[in-house]
N, C-alpha and C. Protein backbone atom coordinates (compact mmCIF):
# COMPACT_ATOMS: atom_id res chain seq x y z
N UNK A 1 0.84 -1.20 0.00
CA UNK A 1 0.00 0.00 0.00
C UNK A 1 0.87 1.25 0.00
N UNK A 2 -0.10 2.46 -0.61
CA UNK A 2 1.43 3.49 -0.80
C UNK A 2 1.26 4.53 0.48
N UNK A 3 2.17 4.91 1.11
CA UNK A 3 2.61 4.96 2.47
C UNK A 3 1.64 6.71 2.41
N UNK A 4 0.71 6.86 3.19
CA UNK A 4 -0.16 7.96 3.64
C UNK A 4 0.93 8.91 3.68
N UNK A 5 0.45 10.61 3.69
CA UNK A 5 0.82 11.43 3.80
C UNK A 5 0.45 12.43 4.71
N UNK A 6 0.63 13.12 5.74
CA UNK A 6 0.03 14.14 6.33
C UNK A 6 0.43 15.30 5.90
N UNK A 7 -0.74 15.84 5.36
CA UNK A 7 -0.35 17.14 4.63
C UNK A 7 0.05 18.42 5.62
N UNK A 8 -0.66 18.56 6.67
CA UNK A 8 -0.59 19.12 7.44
C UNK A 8 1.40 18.99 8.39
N UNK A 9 1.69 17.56 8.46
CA UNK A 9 2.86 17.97 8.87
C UNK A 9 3.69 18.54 7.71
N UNK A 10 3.30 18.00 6.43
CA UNK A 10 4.51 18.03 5.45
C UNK A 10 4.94 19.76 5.51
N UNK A 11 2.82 20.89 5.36
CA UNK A 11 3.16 21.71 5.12
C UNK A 11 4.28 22.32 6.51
N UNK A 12 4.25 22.24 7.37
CA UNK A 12 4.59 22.74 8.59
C UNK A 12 6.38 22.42 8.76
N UNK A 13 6.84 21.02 8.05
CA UNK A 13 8.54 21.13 7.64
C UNK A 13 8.14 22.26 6.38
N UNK A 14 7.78 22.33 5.69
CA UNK A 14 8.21 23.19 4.26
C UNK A 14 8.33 24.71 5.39
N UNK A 15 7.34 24.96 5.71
CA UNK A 15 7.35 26.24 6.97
C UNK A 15 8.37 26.46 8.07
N UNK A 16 9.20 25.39 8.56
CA UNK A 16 10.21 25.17 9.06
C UNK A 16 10.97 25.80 8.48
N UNK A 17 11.17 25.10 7.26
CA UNK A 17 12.69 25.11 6.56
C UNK A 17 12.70 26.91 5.88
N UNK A 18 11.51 27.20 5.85
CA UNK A 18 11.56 28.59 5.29
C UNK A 18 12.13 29.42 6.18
N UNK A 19 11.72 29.03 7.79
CA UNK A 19 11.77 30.04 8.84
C UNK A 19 13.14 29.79 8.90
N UNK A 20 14.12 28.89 8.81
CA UNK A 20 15.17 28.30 9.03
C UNK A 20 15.92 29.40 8.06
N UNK A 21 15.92 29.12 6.45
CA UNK A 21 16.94 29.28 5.57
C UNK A 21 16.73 31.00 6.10
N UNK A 22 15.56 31.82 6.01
CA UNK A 22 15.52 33.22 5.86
C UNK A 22 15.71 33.54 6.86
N UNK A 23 16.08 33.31 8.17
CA UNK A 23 17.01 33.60 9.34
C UNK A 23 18.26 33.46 9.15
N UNK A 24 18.79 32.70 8.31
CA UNK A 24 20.01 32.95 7.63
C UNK A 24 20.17 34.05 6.39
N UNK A 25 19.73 34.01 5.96
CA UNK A 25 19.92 34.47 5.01
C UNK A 25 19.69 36.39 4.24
N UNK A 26 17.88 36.12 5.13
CA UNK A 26 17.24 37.01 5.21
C UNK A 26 15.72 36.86 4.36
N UNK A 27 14.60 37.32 4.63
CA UNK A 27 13.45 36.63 3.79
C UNK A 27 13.74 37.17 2.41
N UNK A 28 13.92 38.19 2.20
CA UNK A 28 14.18 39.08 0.46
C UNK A 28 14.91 38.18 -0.29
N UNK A 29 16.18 37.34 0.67
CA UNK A 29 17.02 36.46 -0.53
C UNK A 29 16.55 34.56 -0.49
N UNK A 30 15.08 34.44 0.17
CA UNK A 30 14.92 33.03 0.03
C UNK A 30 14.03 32.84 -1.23
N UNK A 31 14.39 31.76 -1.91
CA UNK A 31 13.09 31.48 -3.00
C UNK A 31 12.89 29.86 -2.74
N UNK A 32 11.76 29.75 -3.45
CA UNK A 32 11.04 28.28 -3.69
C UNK A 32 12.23 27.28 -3.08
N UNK A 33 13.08 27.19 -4.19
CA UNK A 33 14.05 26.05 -4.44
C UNK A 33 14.58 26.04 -3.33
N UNK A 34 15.52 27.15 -2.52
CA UNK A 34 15.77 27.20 -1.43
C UNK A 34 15.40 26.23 -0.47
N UNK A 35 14.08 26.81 0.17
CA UNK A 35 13.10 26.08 0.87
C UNK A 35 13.05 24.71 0.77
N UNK A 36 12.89 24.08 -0.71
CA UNK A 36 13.13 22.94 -1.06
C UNK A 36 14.21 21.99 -0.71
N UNK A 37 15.75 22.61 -1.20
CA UNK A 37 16.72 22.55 -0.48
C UNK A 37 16.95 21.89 0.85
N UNK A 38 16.49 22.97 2.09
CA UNK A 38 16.03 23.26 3.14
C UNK A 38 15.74 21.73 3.71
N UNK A 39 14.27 21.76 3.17
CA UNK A 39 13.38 20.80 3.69
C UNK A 39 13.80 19.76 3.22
N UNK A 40 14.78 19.17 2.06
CA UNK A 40 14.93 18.18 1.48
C UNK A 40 13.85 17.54 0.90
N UNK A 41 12.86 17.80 0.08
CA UNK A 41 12.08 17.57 -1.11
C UNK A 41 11.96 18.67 -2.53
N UNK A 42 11.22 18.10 -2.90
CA UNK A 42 11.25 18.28 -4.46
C UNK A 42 10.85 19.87 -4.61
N UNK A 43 11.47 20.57 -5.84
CA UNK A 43 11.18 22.01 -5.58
C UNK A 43 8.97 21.62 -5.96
N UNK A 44 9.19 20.51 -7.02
CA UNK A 44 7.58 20.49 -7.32
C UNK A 44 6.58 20.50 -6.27
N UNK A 45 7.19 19.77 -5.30
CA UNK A 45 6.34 19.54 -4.34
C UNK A 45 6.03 20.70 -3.17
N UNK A 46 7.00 21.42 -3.17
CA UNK A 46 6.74 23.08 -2.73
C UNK A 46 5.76 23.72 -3.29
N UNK A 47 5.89 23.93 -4.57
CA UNK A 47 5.16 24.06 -5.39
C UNK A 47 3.63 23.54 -5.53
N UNK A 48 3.42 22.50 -5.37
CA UNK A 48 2.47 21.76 -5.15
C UNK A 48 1.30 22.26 -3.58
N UNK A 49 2.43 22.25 -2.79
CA UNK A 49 1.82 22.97 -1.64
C UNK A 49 1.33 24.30 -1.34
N UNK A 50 2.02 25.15 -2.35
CA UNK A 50 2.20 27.02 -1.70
C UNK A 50 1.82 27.75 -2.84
N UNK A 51 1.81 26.82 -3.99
CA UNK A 51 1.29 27.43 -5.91
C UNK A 51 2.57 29.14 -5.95
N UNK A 52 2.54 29.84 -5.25
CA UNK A 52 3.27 30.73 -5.03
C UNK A 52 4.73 31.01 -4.14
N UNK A 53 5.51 32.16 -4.88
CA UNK A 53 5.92 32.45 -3.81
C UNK A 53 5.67 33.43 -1.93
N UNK A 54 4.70 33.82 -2.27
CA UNK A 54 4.36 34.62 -1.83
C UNK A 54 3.25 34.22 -0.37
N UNK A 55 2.53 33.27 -0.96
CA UNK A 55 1.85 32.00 -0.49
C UNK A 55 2.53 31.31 0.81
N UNK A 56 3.88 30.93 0.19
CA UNK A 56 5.06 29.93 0.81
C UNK A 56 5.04 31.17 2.03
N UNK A 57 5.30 32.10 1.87
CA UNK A 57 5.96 33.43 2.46
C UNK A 57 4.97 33.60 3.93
N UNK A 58 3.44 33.66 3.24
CA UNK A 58 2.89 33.82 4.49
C UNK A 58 2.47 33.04 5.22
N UNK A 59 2.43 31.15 4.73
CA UNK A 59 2.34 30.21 5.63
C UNK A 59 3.34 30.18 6.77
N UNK A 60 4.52 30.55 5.94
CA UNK A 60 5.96 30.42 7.16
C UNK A 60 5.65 31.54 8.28
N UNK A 61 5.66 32.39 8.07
CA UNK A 61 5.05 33.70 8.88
C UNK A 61 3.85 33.46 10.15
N UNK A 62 2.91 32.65 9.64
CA UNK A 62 2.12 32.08 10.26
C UNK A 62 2.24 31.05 11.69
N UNK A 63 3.30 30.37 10.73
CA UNK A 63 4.23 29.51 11.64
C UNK A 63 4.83 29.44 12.67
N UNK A 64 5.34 30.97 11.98
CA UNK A 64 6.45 31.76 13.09
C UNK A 64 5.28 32.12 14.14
N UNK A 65 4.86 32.90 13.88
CA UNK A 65 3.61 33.42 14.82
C UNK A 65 3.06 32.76 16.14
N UNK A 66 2.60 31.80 15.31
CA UNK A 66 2.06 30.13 16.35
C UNK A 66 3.24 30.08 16.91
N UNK A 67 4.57 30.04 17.08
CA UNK A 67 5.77 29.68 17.95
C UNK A 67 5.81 30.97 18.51
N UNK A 68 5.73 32.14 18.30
CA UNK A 68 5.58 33.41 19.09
C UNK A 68 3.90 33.16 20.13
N UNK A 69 3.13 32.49 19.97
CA UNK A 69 1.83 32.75 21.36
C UNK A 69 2.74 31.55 21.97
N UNK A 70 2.91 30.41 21.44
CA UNK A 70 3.41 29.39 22.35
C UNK A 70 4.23 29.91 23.19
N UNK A 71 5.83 30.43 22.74
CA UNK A 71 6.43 31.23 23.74
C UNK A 71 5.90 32.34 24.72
N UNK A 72 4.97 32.91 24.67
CA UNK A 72 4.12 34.22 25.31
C UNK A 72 3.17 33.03 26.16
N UNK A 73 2.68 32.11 25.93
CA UNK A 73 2.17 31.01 26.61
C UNK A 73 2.95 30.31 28.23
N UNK A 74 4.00 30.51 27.56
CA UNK A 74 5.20 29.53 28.21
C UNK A 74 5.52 30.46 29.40
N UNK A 75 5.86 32.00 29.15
CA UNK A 75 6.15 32.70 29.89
C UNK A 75 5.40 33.04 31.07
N UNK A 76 4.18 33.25 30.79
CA UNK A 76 2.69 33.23 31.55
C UNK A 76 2.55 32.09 32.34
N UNK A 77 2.74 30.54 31.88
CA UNK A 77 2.85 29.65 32.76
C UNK A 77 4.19 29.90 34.03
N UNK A 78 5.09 30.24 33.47
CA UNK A 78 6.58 30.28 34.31
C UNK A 78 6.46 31.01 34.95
N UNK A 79 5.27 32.44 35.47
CA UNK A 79 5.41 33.21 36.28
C UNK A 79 4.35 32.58 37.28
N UNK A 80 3.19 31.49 37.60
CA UNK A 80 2.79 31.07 38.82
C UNK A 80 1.28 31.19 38.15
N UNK A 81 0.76 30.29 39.19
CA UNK A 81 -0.73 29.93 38.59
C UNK A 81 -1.15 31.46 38.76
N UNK A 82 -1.31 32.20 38.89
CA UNK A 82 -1.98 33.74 39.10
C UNK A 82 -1.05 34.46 39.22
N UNK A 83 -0.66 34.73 37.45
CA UNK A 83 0.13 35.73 37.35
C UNK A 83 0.07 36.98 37.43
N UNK A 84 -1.20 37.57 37.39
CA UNK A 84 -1.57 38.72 37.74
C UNK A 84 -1.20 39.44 35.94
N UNK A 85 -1.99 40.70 36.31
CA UNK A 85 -1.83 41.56 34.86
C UNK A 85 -0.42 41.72 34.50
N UNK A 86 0.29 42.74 35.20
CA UNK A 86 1.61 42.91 34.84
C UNK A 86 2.55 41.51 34.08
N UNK A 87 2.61 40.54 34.82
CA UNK A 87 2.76 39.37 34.21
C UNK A 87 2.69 38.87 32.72
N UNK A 88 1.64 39.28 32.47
CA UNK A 88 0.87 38.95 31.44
C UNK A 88 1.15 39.64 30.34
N UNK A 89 0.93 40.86 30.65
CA UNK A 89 1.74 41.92 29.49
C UNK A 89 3.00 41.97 29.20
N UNK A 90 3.59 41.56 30.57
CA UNK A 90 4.95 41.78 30.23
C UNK A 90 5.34 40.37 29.45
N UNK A 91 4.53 39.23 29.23
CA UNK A 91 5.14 38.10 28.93
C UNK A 91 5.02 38.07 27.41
N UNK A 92 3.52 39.50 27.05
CA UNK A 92 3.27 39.37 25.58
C UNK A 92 4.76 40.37 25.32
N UNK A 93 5.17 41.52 25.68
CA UNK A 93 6.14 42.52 25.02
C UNK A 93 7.36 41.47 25.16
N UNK A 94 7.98 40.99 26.10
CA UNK A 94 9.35 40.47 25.99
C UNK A 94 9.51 39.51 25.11
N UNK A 95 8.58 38.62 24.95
CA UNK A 95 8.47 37.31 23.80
C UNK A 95 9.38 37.67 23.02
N UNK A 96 8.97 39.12 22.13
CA UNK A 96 9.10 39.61 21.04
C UNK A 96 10.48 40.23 21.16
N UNK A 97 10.97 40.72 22.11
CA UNK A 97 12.69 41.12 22.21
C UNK A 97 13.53 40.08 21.73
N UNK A 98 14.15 40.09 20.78
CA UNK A 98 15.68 39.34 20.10
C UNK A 98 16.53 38.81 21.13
N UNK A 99 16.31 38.22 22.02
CA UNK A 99 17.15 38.40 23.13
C UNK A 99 17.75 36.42 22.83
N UNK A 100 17.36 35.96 21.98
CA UNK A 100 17.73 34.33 21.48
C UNK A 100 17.69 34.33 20.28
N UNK A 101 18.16 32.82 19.91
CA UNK A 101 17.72 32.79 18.59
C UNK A 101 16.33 32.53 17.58
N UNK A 102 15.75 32.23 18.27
CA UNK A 102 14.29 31.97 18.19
C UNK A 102 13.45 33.47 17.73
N UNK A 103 13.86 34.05 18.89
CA UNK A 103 12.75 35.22 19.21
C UNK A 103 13.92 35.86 17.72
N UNK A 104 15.02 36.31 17.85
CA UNK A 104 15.43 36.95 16.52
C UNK A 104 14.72 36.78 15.31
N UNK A 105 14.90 35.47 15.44
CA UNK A 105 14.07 35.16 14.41
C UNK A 105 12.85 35.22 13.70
N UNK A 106 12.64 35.35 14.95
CA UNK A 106 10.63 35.79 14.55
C UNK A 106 10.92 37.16 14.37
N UNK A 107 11.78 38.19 14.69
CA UNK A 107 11.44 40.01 14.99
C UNK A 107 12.09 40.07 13.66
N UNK A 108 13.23 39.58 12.96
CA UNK A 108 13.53 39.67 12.10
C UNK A 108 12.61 39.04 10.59
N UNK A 109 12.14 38.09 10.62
CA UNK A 109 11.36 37.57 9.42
C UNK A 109 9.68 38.56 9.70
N UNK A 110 9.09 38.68 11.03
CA UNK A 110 8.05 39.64 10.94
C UNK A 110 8.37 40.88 10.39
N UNK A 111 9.18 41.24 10.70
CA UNK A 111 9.73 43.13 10.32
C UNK A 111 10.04 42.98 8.48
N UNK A 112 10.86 42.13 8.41
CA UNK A 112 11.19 41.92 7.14
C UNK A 112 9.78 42.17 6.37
N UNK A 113 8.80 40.93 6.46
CA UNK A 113 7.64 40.83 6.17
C UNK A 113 7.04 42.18 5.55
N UNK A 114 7.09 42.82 6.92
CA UNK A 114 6.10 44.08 7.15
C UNK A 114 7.08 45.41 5.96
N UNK A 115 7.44 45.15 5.93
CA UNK A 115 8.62 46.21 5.01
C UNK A 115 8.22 45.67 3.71
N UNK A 116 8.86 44.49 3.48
CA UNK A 116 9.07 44.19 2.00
C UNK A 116 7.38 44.36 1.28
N UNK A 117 6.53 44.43 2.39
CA UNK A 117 4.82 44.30 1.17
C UNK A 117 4.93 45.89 0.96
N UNK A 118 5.57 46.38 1.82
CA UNK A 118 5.57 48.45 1.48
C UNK A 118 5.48 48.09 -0.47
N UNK A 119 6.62 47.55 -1.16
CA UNK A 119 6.88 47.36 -2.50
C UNK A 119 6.61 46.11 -3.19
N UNK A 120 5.97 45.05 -2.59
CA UNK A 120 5.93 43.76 -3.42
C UNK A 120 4.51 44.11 -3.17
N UNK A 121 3.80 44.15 -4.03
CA UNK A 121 2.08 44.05 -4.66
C UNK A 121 1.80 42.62 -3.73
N UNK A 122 2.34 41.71 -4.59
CA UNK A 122 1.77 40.49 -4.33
C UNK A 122 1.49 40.07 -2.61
N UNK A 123 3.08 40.70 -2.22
CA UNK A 123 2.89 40.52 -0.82
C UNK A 123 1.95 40.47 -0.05
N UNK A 124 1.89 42.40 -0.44
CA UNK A 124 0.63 43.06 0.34
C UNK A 124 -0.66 42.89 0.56
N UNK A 125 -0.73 41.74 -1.06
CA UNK A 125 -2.12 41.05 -0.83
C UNK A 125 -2.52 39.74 0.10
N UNK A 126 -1.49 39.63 0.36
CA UNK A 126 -1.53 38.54 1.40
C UNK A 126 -2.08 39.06 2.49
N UNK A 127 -2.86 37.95 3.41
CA UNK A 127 -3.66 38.01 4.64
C UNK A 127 -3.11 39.05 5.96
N UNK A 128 -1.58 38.36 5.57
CA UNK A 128 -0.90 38.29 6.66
C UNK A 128 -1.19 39.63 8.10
N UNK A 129 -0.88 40.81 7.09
CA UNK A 129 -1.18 42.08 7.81
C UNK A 129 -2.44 42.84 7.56
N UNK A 130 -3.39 42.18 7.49
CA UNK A 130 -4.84 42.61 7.12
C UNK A 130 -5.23 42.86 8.87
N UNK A 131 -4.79 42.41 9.99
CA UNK A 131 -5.70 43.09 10.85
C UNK A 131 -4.12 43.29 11.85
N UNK A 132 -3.68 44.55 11.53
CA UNK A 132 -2.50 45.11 12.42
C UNK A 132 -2.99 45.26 13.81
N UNK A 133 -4.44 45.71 14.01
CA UNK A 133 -4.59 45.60 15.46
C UNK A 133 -4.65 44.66 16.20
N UNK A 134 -4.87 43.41 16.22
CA UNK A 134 -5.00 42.62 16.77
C UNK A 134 -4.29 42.73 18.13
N UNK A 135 -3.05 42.70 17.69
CA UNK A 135 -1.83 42.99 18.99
C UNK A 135 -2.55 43.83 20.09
N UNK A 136 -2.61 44.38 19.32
CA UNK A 136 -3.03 46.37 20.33
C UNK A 136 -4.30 45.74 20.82
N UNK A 137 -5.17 45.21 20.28
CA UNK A 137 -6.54 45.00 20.98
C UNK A 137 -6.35 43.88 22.38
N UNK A 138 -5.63 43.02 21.98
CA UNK A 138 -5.19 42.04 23.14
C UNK A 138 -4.64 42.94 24.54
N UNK A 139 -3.87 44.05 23.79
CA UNK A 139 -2.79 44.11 24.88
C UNK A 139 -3.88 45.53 25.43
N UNK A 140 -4.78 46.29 24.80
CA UNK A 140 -5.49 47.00 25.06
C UNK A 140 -6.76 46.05 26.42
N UNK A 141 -7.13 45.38 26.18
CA UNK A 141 -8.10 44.34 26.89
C UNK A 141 -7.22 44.24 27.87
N UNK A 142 -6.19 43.68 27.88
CA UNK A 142 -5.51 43.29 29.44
C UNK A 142 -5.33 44.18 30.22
N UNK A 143 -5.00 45.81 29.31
CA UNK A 143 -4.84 46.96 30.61
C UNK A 143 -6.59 47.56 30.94
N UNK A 144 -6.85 47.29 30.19
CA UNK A 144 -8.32 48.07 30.60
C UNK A 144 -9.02 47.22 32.33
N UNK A 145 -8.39 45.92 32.04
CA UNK A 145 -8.41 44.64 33.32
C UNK A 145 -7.84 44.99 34.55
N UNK A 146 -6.81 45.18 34.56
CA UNK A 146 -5.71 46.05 35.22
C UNK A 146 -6.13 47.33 35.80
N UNK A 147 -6.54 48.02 35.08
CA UNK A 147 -7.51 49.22 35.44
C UNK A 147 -8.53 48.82 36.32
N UNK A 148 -9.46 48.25 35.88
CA UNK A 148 -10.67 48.02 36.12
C UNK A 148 -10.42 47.29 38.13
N UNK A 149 -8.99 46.39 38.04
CA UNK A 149 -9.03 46.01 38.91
C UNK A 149 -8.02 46.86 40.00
N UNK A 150 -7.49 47.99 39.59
CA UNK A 150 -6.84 48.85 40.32
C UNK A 150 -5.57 49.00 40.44
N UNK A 151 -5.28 47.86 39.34
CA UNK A 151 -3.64 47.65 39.11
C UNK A 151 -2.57 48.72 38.66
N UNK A 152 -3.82 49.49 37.88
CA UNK A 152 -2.67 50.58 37.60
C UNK A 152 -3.31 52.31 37.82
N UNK A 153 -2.93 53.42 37.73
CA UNK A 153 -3.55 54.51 37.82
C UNK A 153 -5.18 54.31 36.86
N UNK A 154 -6.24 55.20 38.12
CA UNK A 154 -7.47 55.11 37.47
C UNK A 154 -7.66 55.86 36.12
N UNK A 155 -7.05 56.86 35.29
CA UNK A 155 -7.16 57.57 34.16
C UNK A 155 -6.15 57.05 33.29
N UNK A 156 -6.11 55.87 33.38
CA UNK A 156 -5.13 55.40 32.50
C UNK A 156 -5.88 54.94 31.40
N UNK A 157 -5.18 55.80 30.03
CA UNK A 157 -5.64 55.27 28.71
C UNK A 157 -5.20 54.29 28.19
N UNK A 158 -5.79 52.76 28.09
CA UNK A 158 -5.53 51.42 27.85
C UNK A 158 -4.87 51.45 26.57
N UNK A 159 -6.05 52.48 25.40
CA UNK A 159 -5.70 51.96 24.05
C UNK A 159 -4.21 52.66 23.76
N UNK A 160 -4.00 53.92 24.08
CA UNK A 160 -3.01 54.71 24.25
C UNK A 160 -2.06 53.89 24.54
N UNK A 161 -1.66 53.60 25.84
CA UNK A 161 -0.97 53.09 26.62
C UNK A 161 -0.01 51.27 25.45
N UNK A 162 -1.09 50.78 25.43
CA UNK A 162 -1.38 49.74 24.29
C UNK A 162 -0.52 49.70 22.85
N UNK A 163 -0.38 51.03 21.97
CA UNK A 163 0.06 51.36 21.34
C UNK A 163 1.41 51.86 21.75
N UNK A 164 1.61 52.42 22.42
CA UNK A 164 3.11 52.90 22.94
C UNK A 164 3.47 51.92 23.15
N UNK A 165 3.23 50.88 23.83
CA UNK A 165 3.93 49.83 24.72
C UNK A 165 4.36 49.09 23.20
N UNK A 166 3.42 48.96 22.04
CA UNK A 166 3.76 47.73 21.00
C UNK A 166 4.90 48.76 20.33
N UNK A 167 5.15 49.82 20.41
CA UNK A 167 6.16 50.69 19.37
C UNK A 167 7.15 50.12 20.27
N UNK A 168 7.09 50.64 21.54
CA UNK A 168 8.24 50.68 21.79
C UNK A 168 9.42 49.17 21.76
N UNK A 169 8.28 47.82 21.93
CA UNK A 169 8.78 47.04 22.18
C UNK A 169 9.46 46.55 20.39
N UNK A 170 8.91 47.08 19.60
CA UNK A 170 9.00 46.65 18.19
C UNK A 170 10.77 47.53 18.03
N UNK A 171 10.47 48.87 18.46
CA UNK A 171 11.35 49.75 18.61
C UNK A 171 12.72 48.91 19.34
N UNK A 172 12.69 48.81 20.19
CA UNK A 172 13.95 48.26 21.07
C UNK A 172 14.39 46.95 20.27
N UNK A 173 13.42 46.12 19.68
CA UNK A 173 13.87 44.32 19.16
C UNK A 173 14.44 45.14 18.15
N UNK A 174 14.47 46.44 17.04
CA UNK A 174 15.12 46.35 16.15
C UNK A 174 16.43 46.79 16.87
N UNK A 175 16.44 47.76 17.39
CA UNK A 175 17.74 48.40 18.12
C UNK A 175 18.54 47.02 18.48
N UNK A 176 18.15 46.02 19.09
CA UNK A 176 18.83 45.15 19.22
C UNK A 176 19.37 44.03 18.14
N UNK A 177 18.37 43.80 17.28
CA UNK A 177 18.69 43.04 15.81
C UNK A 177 20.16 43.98 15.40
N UNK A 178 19.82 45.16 15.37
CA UNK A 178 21.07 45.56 14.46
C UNK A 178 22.44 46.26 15.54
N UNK A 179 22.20 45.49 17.07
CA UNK A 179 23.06 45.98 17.49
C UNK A 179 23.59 47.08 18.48
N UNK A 180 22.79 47.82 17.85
CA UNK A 180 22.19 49.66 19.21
C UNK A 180 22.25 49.31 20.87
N UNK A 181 21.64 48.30 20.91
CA UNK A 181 21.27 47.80 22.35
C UNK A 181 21.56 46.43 22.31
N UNK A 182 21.47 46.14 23.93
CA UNK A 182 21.93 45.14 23.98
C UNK A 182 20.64 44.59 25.14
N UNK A 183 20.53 42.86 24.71
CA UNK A 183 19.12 42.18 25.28
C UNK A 183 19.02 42.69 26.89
N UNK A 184 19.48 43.18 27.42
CA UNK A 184 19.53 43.24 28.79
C UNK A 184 19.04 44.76 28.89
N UNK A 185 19.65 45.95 28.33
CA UNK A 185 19.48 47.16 27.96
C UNK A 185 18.15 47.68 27.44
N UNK A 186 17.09 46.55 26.62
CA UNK A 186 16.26 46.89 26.16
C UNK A 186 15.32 46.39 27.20
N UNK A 187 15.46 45.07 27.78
CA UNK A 187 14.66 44.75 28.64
C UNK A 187 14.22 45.85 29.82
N UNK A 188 15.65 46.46 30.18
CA UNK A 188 15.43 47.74 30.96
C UNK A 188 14.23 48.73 31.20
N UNK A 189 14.28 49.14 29.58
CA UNK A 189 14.04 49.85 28.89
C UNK A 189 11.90 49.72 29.17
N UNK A 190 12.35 48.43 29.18
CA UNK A 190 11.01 48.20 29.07
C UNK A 190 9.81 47.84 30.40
N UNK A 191 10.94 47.81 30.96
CA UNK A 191 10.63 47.25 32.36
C UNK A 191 10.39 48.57 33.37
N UNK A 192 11.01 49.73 32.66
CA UNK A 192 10.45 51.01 33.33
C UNK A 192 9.24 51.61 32.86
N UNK A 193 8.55 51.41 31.79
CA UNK A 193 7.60 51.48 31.05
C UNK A 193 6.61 51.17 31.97
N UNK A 194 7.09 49.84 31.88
CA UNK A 194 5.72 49.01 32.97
C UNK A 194 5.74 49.41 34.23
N UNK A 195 6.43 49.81 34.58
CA UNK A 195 6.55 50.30 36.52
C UNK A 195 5.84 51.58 36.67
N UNK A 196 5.76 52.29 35.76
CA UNK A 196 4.89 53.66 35.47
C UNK A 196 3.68 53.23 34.84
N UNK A 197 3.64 52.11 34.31
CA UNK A 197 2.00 51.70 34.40
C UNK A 197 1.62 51.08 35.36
N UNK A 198 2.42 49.99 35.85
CA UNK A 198 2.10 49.23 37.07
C UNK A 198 2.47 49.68 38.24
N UNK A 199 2.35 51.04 38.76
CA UNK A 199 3.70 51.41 40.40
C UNK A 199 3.50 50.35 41.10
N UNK A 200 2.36 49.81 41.56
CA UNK A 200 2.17 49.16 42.74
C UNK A 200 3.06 47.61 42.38
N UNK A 201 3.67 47.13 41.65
CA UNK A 201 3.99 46.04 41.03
C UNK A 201 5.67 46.19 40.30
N UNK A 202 6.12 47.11 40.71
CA UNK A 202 7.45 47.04 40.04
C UNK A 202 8.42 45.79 40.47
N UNK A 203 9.20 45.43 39.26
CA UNK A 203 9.97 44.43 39.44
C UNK A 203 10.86 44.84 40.40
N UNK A 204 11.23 43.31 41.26
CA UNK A 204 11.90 43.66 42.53
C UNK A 204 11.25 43.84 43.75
N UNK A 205 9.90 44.64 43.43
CA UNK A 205 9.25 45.22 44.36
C UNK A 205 8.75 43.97 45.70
C-alpha cells in the first residue's frame, strides 16, 4: 500500500525550513528552491503545496507566529498559577525582544515581512497584515483589566498606553537586531515602562 501522507505535517517542515533558511539568510534572498533545499524535497512539491511564492511566504510567517503565542504562553505559565496583569503583558512585550535565537528570528522575518509588502504588490495582498490591530486589541483588553481592577492609575488610557507599549517594544527588538542595544538594555528599557503603568507592582518590588 502506498505509504499515507500528512499534509498538514509536510506543510509545517516546508514552513520550518523557510523560517530556518531566511534567518540565515534574510526573507528578500529566500526562493522556492531554497526552501526545497532546506526541507529536502522536491522544488515540485513546494510548489504543489504554496502554488506561489508569496503564499510559501505567508504560511511560514504564520508559523512563526504560532511559535511566538506558544512562547508568550510559556512565559505566563513560568510566572505562577496567578500571574496577575503585569505578568501577562509583560510576557506578551518580551516574547518579542531578540534576546535568542528563536525570538530573533521571529522580529527579524516579521519586520522583514512588514517592510518588504511596502513594495511587493503580491505581498501586500496577502492576509498576513490585514488586521494590524489585533496585537493592540489584546494588549489593550488586558490593561483596561488592570484598570478596572486597580492595578494601575485610574485615568489610564488602555488603548493609548497599548500602542506605545507595541512601538516601543518593536522599537527596542530592532535596536537590538542591528546591534544599538543590547538584550539586557532593552529589557530595561522596558521594564520602566511598565513600573509607570504598574507602580504598585514594580519588578523587585
Amino acid at each position: 500500500m502506498p505509504k499515507r501522507v500528512d499534509h498538514d505535517v509536510r506543510r509545517a517542515e516546508i514552513a520550518e525550513a523557510l523560517v530556518r533558511v531566511a534567518g540565515r539568510r534574510g526573507l528578500h534572498a529566500v526562493g522556492m528552491r531554497d526552501v526545497a533545499a532546506e526541507a529536502g524535497v522536491s522544488l515540485r512539491l513546494v510548489q504543489y503545496y504554496f502554488e506561489t511564492k508569496e503564499k510559501l511566504l505567508l504560511h511560514g510567517l504564520q508559523h512563526l507566529v504560532e511559535g511566538f503565542g506558544a512562547r508568550v504562553a510559556a512565559r505566563v505559565r513560568a510566572a505562577g498559577a496567578d500571574p496577575g496583569p503585569r505578568a501577562t503583558v509583560e510576557a506578551l512585550l518580551k516574547a518579542a525582544l531578540p534576546t535568542d535565537e528563536e525570538s530573533r528570528t521571529f522580529h527579524l522575518l516579521y519586520t522583514s515581512y512588514a517592510v518588504l509588502s511596502v513594495t511587493d504588490e503580491a505581498l501586500a495582498a496577502q492576509p498576513f497584515l490585514k488586521n494590524p490591530e489585533a496585537a493592540e486589541d489584546t494588549l489593550t483588553g488586558l490593561l483596561q483589566q488592570a484598570r478596572d481592577a486597580g492595578h494601575t492609575p485610574a485615568d489610564l488610557d488602555a488603548r493609548r498606553e497599548a500602542a506605545g507599549l507595541l512601538a516601543l517594544s518593536a522599537g527596542l527588538g530592532t535596536s537590538v537586531l542591528v546591534g544599538h542595544r543590547t538584550p539586557r538594555s532593552a529589557t530595561a528599557v522596558l521594564d520602566h515602562q511598565l513600573d509607570r503603568i504598574f507602580p504598585a507592582t514594580r519588578t523587585g518590588d
